[in-house]
Each structure stands twice: as C-alpha cells, then as structure tokens.
Protein backbone atom coordinates (compact mmCIF):
# COMPACT_ATOMS: atom_id res chain seq x y z
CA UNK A 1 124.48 127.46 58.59
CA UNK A 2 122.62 130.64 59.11
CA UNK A 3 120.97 132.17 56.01
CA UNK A 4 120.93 135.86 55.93
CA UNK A 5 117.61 136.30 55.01
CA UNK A 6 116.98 140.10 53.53
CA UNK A 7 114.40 142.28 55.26
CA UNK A 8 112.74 145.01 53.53
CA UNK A 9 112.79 148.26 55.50
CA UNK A 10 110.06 149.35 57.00
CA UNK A 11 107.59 151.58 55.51
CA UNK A 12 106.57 154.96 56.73
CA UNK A 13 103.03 154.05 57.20
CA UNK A 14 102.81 149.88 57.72
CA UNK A 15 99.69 147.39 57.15
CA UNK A 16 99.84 144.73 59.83
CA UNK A 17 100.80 142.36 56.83
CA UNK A 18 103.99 144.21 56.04
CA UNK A 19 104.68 144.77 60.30
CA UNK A 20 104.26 140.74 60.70
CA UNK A 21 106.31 139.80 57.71
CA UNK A 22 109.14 142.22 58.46
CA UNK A 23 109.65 140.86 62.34
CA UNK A 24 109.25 137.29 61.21
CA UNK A 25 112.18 138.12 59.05
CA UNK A 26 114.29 139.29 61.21
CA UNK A 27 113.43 136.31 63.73
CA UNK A 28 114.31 134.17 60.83
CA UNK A 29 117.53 135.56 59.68
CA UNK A 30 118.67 134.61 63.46
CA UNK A 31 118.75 139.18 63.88
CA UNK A 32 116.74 139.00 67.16
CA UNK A 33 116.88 136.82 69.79
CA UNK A 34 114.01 138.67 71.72
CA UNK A 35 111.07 140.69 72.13
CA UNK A 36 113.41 143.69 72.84
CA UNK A 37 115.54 143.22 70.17
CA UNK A 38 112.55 142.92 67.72
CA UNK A 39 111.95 146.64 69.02
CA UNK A 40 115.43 148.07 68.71
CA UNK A 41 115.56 146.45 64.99
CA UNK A 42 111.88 147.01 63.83
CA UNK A 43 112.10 150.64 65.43
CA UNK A 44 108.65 150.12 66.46
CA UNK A 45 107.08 151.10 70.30
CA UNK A 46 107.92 147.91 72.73
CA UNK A 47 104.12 147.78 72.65
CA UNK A 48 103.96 147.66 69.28
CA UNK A 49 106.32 145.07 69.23
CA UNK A 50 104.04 143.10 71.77
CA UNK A 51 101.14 143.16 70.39
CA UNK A 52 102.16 141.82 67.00
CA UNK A 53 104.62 138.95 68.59
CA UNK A 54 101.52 137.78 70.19
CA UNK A 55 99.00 138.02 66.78
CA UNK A 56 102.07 135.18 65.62
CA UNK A 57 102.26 133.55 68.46
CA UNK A 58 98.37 133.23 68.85
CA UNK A 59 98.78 131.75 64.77
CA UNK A 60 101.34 129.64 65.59
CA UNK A 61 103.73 131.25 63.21
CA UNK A 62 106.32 132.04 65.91
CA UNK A 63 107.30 130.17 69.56
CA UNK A 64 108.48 131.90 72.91
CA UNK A 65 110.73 129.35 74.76
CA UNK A 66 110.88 129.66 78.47
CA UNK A 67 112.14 132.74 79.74
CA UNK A 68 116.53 132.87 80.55
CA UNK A 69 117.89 135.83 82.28
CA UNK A 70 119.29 138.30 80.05
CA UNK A 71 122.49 140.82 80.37
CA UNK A 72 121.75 142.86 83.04
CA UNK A 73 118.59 143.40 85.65
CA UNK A 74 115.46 142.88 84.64
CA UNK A 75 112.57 140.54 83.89
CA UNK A 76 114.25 137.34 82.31
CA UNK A 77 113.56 137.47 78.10
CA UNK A 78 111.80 133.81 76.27
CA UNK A 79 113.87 133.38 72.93
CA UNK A 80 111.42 133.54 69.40
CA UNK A 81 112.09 131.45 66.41
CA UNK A 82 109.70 130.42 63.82
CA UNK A 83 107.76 127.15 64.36
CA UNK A 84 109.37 125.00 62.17
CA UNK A 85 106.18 123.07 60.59
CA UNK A 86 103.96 126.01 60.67
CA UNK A 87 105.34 125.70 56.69
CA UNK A 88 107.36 123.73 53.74
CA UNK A 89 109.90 124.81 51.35
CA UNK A 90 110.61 121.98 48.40
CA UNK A 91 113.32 122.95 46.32
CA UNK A 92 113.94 121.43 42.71
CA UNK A 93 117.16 121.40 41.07
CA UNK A 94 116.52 120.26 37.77
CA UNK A 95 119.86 119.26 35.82
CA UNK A 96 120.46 117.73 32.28
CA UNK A 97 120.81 114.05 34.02
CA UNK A 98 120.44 114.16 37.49
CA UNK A 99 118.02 116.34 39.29
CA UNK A 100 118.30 117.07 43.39
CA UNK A 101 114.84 117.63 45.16
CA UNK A 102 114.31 118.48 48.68
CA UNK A 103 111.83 119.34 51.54
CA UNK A 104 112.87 121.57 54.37
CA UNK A 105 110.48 123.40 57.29
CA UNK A 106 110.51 126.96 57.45
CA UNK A 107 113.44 127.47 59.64
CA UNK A 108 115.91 126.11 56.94
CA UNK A 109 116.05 122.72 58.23
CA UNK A 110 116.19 119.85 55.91
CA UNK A 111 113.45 117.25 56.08
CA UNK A 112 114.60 114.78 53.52
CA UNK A 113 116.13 114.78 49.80
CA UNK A 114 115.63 112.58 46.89
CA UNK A 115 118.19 112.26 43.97
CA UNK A 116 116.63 111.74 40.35
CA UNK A 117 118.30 110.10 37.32
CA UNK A 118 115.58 111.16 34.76
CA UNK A 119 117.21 112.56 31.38
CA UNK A 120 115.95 116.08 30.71
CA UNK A 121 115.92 114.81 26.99
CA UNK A 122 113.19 113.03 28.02
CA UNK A 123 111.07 115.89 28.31
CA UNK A 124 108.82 117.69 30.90
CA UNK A 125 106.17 115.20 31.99
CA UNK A 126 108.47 112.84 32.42
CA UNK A 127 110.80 114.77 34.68
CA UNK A 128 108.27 116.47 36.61
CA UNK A 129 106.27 113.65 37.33
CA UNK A 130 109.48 112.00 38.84
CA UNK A 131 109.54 115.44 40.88
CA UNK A 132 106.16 115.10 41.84
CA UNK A 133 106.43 111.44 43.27
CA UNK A 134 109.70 112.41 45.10
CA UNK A 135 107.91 115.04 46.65
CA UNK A 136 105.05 112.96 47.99
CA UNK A 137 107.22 110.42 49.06
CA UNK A 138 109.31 112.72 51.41
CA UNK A 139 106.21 113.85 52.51
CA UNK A 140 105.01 110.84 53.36
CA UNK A 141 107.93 110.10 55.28
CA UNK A 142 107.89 108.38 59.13
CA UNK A 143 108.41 111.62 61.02
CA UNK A 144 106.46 114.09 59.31
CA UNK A 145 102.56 115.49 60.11
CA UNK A 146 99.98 113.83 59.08
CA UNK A 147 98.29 116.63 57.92
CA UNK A 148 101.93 117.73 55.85
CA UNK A 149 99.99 117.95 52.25
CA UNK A 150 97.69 120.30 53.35
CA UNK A 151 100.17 122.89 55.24
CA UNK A 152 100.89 125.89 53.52
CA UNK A 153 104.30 125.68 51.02
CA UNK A 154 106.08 126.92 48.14
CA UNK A 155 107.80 125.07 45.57
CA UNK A 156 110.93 126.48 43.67
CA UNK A 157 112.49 125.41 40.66
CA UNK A 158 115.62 125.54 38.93
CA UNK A 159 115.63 125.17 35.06
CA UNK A 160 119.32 125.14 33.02
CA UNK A 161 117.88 127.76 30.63
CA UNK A 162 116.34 130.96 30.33
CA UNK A 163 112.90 131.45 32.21
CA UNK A 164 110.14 133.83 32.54
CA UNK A 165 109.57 133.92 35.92
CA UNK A 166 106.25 135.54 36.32
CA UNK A 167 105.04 132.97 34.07
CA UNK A 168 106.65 130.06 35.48
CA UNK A 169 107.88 128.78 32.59
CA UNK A 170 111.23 128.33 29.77
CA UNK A 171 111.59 130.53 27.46
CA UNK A 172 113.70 128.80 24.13
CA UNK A 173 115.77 126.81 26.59
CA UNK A 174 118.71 125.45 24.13
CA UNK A 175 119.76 122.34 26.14
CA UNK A 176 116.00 121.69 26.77
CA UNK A 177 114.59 120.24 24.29
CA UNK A 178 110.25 119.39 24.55
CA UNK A 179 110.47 122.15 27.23
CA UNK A 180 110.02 125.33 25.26
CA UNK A 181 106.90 127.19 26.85
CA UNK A 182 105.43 124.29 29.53
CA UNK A 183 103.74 125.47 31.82
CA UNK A 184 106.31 124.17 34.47
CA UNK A 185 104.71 126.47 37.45
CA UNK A 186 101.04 125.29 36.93
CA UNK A 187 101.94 121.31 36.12
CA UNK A 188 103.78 121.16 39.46
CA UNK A 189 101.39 123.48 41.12
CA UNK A 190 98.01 120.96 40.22
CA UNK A 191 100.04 117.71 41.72
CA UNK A 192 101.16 119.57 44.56
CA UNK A 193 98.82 122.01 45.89
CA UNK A 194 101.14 124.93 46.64
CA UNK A 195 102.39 128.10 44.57
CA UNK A 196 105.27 126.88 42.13
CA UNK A 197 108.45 129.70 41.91
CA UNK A 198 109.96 128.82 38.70
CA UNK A 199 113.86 130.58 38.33
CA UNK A 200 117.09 129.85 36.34
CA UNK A 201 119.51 128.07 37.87
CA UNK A 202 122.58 130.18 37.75
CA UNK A 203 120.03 132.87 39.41
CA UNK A 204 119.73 130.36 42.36
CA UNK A 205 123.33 129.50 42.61
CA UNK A 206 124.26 133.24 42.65
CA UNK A 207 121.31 134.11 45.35
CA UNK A 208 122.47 130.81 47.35
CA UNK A 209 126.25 132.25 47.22
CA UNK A 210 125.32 135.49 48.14
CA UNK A 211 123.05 135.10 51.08
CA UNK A 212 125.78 132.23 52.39
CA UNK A 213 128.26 135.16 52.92
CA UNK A 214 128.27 139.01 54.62
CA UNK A 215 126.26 141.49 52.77
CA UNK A 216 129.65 143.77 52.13
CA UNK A 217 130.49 140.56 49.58
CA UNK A 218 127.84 142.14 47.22
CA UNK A 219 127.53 142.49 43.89
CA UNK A 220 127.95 139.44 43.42
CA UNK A 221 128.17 137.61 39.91
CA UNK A 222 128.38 133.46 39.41
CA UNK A 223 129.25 132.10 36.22
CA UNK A 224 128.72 128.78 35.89
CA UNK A 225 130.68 126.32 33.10
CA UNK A 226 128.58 123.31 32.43
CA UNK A 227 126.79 121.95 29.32
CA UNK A 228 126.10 125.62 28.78
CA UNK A 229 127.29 128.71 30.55
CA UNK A 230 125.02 131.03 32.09
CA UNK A 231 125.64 133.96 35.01
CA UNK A 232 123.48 135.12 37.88
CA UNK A 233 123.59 138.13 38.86
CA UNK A 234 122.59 139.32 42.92
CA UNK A 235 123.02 143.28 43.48
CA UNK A 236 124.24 145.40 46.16
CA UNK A 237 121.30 145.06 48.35
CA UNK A 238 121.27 140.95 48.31
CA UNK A 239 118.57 140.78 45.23
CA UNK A 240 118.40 138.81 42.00
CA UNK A 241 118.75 141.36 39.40
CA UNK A 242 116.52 139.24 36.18
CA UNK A 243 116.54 141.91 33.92
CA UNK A 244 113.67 143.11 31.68
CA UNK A 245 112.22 139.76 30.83
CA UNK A 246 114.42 137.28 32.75
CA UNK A 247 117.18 137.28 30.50
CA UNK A 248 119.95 138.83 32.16
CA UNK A 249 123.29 136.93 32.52
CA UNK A 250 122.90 134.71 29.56
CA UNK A 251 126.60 134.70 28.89
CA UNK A 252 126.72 131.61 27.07
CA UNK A 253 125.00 133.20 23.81
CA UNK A 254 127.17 136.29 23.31
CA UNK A 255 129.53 136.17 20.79
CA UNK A 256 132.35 134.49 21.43
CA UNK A 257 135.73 136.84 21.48
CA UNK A 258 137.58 134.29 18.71
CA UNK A 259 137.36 133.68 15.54
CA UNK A 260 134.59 130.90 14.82
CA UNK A 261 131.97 129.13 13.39
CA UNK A 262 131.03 126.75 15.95
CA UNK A 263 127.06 125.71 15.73
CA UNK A 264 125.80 126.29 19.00
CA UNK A 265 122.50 124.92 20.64
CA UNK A 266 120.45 127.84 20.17
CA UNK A 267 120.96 127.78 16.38
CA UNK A 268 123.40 130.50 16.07
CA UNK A 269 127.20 130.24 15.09
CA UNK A 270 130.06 131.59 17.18
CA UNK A 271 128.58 131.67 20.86
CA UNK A 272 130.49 131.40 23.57
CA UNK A 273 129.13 127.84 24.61
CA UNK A 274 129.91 126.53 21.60
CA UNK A 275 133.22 126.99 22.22
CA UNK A 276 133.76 127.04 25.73
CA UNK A 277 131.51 124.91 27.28
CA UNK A 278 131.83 121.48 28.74
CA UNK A 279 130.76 119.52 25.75
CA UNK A 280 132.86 122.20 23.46
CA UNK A 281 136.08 121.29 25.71
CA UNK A 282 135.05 117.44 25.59
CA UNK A 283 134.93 117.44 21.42
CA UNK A 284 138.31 119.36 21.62
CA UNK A 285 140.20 116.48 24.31
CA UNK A 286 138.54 113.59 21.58
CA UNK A 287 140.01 115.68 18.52
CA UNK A 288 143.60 115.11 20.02
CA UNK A 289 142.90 111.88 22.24
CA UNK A 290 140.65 108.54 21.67
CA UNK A 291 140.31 108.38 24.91
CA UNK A 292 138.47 110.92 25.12
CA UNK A 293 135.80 109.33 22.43
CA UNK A 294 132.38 108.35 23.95
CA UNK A 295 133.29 109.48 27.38
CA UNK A 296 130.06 112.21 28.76
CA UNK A 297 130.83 114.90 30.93
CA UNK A 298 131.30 113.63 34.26
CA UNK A 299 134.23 111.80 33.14
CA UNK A 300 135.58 114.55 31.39
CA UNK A 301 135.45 116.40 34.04
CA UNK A 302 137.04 113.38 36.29
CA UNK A 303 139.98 113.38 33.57
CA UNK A 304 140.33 117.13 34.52
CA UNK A 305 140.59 116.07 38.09
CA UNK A 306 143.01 113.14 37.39
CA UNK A 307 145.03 115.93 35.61
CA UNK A 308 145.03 114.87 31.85
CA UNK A 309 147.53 117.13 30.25
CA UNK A 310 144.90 117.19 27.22
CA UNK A 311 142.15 117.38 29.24
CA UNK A 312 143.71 120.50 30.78
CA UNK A 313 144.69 122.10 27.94
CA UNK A 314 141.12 122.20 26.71
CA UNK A 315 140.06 123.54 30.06
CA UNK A 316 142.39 126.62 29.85
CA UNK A 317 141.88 127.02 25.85
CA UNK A 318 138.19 127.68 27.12
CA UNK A 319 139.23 129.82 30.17
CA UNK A 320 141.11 132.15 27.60
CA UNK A 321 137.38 132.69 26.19
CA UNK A 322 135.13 132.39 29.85
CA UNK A 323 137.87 135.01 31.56
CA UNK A 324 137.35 137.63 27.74
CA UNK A 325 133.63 137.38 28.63
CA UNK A 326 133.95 137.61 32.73
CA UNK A 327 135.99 140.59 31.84
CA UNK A 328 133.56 142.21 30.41
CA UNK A 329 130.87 141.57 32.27
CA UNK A 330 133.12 142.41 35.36
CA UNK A 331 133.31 146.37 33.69
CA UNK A 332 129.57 146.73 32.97
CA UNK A 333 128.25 145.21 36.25
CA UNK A 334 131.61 145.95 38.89
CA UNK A 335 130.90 143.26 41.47
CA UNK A 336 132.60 143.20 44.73
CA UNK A 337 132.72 139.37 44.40
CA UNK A 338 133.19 136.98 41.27
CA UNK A 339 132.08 132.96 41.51
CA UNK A 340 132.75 129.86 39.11
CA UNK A 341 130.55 127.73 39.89
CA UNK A 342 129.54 124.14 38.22
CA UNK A 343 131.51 120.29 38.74
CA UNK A 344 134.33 121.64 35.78
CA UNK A 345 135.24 124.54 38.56
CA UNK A 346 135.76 122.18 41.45
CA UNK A 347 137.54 119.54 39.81
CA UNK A 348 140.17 121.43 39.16
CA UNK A 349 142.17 124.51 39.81
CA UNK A 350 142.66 125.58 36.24
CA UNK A 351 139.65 126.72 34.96
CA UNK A 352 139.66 129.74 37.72
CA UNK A 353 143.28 130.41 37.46
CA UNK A 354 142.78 130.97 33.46
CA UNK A 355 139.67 133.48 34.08
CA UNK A 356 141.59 135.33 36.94
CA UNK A 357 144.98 135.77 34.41
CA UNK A 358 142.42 136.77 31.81
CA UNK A 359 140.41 139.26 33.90
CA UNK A 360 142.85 140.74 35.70
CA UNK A 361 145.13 141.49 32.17
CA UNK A 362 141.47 142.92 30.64
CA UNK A 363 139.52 144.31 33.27
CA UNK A 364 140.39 148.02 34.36
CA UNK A 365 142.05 148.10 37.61
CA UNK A 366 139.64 150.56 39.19
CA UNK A 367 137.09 147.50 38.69
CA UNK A 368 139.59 144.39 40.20
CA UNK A 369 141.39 146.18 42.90
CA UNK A 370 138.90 145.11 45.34
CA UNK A 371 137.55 142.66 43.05
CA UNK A 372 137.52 138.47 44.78
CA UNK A 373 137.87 135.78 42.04
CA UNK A 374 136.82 132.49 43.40
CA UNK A 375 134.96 128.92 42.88
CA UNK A 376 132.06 128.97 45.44
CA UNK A 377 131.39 128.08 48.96
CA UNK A 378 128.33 125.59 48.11
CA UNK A 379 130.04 123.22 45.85
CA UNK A 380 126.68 121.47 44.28
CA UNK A 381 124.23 122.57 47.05
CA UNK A 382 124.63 126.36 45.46
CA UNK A 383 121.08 126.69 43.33
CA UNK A 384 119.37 124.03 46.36
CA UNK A 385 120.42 127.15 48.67
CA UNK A 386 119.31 130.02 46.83
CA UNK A 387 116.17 127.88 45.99
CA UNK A 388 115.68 127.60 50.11
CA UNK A 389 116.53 131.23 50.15
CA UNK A 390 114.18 132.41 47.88
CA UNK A 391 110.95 130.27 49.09
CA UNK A 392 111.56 131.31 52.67
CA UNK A 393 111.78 134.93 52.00
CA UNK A 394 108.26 134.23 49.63
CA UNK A 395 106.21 132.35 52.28
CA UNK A 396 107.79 135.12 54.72
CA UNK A 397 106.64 138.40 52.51
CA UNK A 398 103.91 140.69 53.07
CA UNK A 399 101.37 139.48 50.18
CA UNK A 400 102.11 136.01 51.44
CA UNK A 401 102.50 135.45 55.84
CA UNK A 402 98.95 135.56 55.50
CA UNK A 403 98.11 132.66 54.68
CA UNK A 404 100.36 131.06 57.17
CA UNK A 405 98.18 133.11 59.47
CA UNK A 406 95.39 131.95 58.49
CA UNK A 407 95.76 128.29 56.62
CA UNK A 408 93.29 127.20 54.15
C-alpha cells in the first residue's frame, strides 16, 4: 500500500535542506517516477533538479535504477526511490495488555514485528524495557546490516492517554497508572540511540486513516471506543491538529449527555467513558447477565460478535451517548470523513449504526450531507500506520534529512 506522504510546498527562497527534503518526499510518496517529473512537481530548473538528485544519490539517500525508455523520444529515464536501509522507522503501539512493535526501512517496508503481553498496570519500566528488547531483537535479526544499531532512525510511540508531545511524555493518563510524567521519549531514546516521537494513539490511528485514503477524504476525525474513548483529529491539509497543549480530541472526559454519576478514571463523575466505554458497557451486560461476570474485554467484545442480545443492547445504550458526543464534535470541527475505530467497532455492526442514527438525527444537515460515517480501513494496524507515517515524514523533513546525509 502506498502512503501518501504530505509535502510541504516549496518556499520562495529554499536552503538546500528544505530543496532535498521536499524531492525526497515526493520520491517517497511514489509522486515521481523520474528526474523530469521531480522538475515538473518541485517547479525547480531541470538543472536544479540535477544537481540535487545527485547530492542524494552521492549520500546514498536515493537510487537511480537502470535507465527504461520513457513515453515518447528521447534519452531513456532511470526510476528514483529511496534506498531502503539508508534509515529505520520502529513504531510502538502501546495498549492496556498487548502492545504491537515494529521495524520497517524507510520506504515503508516492514522488517519484522514483535507482539508484547506486558500489562500497562505494570508500569513504565517494565513495558518499555519489553519494548526495548523487542527492538534489539528485530534488529538483530538474520537479514538485517550489521551495522543496523548505528543507522540513523526514529522511534514513535503510541500512549492510550493524553501526551505532551514536545516533551515526550503522559500527561495524567487515567488508564495509566505509574505513568504520569515519565520521561517515555528520553528512557527509550538512552536504550536505543535514536530520537523518540512520543503521540496519542487515537492521533496515530486518525493520521494512519487519513494518509491510507485520497486527500479530498479530509477532515478527518476517528473516535475510538475502547477502555476509554479518545478522538484524533487530521485537518484539511493531511495534519494532526494537537491542539494547544496536546489535548485536543479527548472525548472521553466531556460530560456525558445523560443523567449520571458514574466515577470515571480521571476522578471526575459523569464522563462520557464512564458510561460509554468498553468496561462501562461490560459492568452494564454483568448487571443483567452472570455470564457476563469476570469476563475482560476481549470477550466482551467476542460476545458482541457472537451477537448476545444483552451484549448488544449495552453496545447501542452506549452508541446513544458516543453518536450525542460525535454529533457535536461533527458541528464544531465539520469533517468530510468520520471513523470508529477500536476491536468493539469491528466486531460488530451496531456500535456504528447507533452513532450514524444519532448523528444524523443531531447534526445539522449542512454538516452530514457530504458527511461519510464509517469503521476504518486499518482494522488494528491504524495507530502502527500513522506511527510509520509520521516517522517517515520526520526522518524525511528539512531539520532532519541531514543527518541521513551525513550519518554520525
């Protein structure tokens, strides 16, 4: 699958920096095929365009294959693409049980993936030390250079909670507990070697949706449903829109449009994950069934997919609530394109047809005439892809292609 990579226009007068980083974009988001092509699209002088192709083919950052004849008469055209070990994206998906970390080359190619079963509960050092093994394991991998640890890299992270990104690190995360204010960025960063990008995960799952379809599918807006309920939010231009201090899209700790006094994780009474998320739809199945006692929320959600009339009525008692909020959300922000994301949304078809009745009854029609309700095209791999996304586009940025230049 080709990632459509965004590429910053060009600026009226360009550093060499910003010149490099803008065609090795545009190689990498599969734009050009050729030297030519980098001309047309960069709107830079053919010679121009020569000169710099060469600078990154002299640093090894791109490779010409062998000339083939292009359309029409003249001198045949090599095909660029980025060398694929000239760098390393790992990507870390941390969950509340299971955690997904991977190691792709700088074309988007994965190199190898480990799955963790490492409790969040069990704090930081404990799940990032099982991250930082992984890693060096799938490094260490038949197949992979010998000299892979020292090659440049960049290491992003998903965290179920709020995050300050420039810090690298959770801010009052309410399903994290022991994680408030590590330093998860600069932990990772000393056992690794390489910069650490630190993001929420509904951030990455939106930014993974987003760049995974055509630009004209922006705004975009993913709520996800899990053990809390979070939205990321990706504007009209392809960008993660974080807000003032990283908080924006926190759904799950509005007030919830009922009447209630639910306690929820962050301490208050009456958010909306207290009464809509999984564990909040779990308690209400167990108040009606045994069966549901003791059962966690895979296999609630594997009830919902079995299609347990109790486990279902939960699910759209809690879509009546996610679809008030969505609603909302939907008239402040107007997205083209609306995703439920999370294993609750692809188990079953009745989480998204509650939010959709909801939305479309609340919502102004001026905002849902064009407006596309859906689960996502990722399925689990969503926050893994907008991680990928989102460390390419780093390595690949003006303040950073120099140091795949010129490697330490």
């Amino acid at each position: 699958m080709q990632l459509r990579l965004g590429v910053e226009p060009s600026p009226l007068r360009p550093e060499v920096a910003q010149i490099r980083a803008r065609l090795a974009r545009l190689v990498a988001a599969g734009l050009v095929r050729h030297r030519l092509d980098l001309a047309e699209a960069s709107g830079l002088s053919r010679t121009a365009v020569h000169q710099h192709v060469q600078g990154l083919l002299d640093a090894g950052l791109l490779v010409e294959d062998p000339p083939e004849r292009a359309p029409g008469r003249g001198r045949p055209a090599g095909r660029l693409r980025l060398r694929p070990d000239a760098a390393r994206v790992v990507t870390v998906d941390v969950g509340t049980l299971r955690h997904r970390v991977g190691l792709y080359d700088l074309t988007g190619r994965r190199r190898g993936e480990r799955v963790l079963d490492v409790a969040l509960a069990r704090g930081p050092e404990a799940v990032l030390g099982a991250v930082v093994d992984a890693v060096r394991a799938l490094v260490a991998e038949p197949g992979e250079p010998s000299d892979a640890t020292e090659r440049p890299g960049v290491v992003v992270v998903g965290l179920p909670g709020p995050v300050d990104v420039a810090a690298g690190v959770p801010v009052r995360p309410p399903i994290m507990p022991g994680w408030d204010g590590f330093g998860v960025a600069a932990f990772l960063g000393a056992a690794l070697g390489h910069e650490v990008l630190v993001d929420n995960d509904a951030d990455l799952m939106a930014l993974g949706e987003a760049r995974s379809l055509a630009p004209e599918e922006c705004p975009l807006v993913l709520v996800t449903v899990g053990t809390g309920i979070g939205a990321g939010i990706v504007d009209s231009r392809g960008a993660l829109h974080h807000g003032a201090d990283g908080a924006a899209g926190d759904l799950g700790h509005i007030p919830a449009p009922v009447a209630t006094r639910a306690v929820c994780s962050c301490g208050n009474t009456g958010c909306v994950e207290a009464v809509a998320a999984v564990p909040a739809m779990l308690a209400a199945a167990a108040a009606v069934s045994a069966e549901f006692a003791g059962l966690d929320e895979a296999g609630f959600c594997e009830r919902v997919a079995q299609g347990s009339g109790v486990a279902l009525r939960a699910v759209r008692e809690a879509a009546e609530v996610i679809g008030q909020v969505t609603a909302t959300l939907i008239s402040v922000y107007n997205p083209r394109r609306v995703v439920l994301g999370g294993p609750l949304a692809t188990a079953s078809d009745d989480l998204l047809a509650g939010v959709r009745s909801v939305v479309y009854r609340r919502a102004l029609p001026l905002a849902t005439r064009r407006l596309t309700l859906t689960t996502g095209v990722l399925g689990e791999r969503a926050a893994t892809t907008g991680a990928l996304v989102l460390g390419l586009e780093h390595l690949l940025s003006p303040a950073r292609i120099g140091d795949l230049l010129h490697p330490a």
